[in-house]
C-alpha atoms as a PDB file:
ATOM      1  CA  UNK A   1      98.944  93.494 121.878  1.00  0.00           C
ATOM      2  CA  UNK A   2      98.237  94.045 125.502  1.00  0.00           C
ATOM      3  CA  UNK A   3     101.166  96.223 127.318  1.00  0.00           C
ATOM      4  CA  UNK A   4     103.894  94.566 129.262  1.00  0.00           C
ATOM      5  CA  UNK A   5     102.128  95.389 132.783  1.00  0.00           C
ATOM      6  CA  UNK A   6      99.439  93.722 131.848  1.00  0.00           C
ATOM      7  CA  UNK A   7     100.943  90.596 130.586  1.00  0.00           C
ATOM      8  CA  UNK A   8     102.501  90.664 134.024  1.00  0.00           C
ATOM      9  CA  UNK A   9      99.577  91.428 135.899  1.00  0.00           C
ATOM     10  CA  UNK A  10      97.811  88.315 133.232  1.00  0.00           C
ATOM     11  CA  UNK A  11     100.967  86.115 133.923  1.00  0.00           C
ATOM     12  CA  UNK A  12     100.689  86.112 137.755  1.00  0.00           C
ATOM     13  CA  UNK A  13      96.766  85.910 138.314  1.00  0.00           C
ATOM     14  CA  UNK A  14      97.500  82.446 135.816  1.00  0.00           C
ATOM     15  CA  UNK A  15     100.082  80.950 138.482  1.00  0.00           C
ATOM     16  CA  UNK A  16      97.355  81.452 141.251  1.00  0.00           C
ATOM     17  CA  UNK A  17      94.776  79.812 139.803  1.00  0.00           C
ATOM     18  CA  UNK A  18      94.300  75.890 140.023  1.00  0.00           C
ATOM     19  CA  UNK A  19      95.220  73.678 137.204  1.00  0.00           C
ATOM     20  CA  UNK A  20      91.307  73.220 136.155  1.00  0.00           C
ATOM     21  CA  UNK A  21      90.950  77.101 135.811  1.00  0.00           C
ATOM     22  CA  UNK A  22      94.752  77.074 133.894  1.00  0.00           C
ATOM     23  CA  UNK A  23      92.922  74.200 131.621  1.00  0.00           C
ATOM     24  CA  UNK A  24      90.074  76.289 131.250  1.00  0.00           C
ATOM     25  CA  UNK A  25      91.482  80.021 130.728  1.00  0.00           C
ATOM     26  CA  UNK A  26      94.434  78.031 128.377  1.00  0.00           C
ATOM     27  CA  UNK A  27      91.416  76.498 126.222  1.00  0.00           C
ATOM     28  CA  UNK A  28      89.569  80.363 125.639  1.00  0.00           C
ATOM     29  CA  UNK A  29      92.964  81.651 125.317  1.00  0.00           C
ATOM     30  CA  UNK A  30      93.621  79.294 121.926  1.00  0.00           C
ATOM     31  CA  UNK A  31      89.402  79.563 120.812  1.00  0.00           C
ATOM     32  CA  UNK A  32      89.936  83.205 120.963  1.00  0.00           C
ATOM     33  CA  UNK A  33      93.352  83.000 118.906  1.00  0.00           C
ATOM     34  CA  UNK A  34      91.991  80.325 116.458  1.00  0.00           C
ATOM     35  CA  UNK A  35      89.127  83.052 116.067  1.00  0.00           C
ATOM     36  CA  UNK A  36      91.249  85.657 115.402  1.00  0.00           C
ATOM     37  CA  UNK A  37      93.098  83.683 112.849  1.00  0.00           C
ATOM     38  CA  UNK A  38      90.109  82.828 110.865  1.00  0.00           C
ATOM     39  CA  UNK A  39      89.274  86.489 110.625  1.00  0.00           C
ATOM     40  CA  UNK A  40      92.830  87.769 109.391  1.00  0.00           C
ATOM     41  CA  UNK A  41      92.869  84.933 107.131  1.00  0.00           C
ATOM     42  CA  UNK A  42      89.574  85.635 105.747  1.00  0.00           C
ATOM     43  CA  UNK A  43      90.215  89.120 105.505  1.00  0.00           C
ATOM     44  CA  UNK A  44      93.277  88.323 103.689  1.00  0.00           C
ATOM     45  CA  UNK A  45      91.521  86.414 101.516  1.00  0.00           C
ATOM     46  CA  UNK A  46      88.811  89.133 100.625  1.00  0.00           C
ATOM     47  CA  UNK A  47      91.820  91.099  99.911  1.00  0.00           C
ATOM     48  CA  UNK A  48      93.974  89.288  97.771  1.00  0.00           C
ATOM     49  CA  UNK A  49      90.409  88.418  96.001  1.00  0.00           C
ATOM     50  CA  UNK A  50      89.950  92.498  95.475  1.00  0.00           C
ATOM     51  CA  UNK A  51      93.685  93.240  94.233  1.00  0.00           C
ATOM     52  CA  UNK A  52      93.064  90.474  91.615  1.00  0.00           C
ATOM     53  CA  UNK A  53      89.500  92.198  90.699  1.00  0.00           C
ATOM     54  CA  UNK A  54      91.872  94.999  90.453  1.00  0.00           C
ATOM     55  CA  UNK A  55      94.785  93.975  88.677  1.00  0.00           C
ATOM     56  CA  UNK A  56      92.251  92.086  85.901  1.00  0.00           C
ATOM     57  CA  UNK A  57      90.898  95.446  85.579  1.00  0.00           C
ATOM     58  CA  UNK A  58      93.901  97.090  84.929  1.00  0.00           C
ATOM     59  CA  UNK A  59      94.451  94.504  82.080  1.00  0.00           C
ATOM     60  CA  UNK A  60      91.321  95.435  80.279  1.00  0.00           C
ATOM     61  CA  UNK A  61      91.935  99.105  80.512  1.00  0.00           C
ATOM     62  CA  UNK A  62      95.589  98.678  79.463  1.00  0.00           C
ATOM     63  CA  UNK A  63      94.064  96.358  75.971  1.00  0.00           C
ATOM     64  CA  UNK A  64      91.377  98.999  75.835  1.00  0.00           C
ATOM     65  CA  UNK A  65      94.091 101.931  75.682  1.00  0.00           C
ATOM     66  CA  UNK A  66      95.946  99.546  73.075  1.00  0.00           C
ATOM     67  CA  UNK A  67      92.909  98.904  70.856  1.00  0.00           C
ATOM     68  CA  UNK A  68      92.059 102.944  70.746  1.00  0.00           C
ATOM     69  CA  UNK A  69      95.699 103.841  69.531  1.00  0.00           C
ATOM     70  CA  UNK A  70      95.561 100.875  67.050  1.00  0.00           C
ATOM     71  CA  UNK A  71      92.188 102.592  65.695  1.00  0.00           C
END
């Protein structure tokens, strides 16, 4: 998250500019966000993919551990 002085700095080099450049720098401004949600969300999904690897294993060592005391 960029600091306050430069969302300032960002803030007032926006009002200067004319509306095409706005349109322009407002359109990379949501590509680069909607690219930055894909990633989290993908990485979110990788990870919720590995704590159910996890938690499955878990389970098999938990039925394992219950098998060996039944023996």
């Amino acid at each position: 998250m960029p600091a306050s002085n430069d969302v300032e700095k960002m803030i007032c080099r926006m009002l200067d500019m004319s509306d095409e450049k706005l349109l322009a720098e407002m359109e990379r401004s949501f590509r680069l966000s909607d690219e930055r949600h894909q990633q989290i969300n993908d990485t979110l999904e990788e990870m919720m993919l590995e704590v159910d690897r996890l938690i499955s294993r878990i389970d098999e060592i938990e039925d394992e551990s219950l098998e060996d005391e039944d023996e």
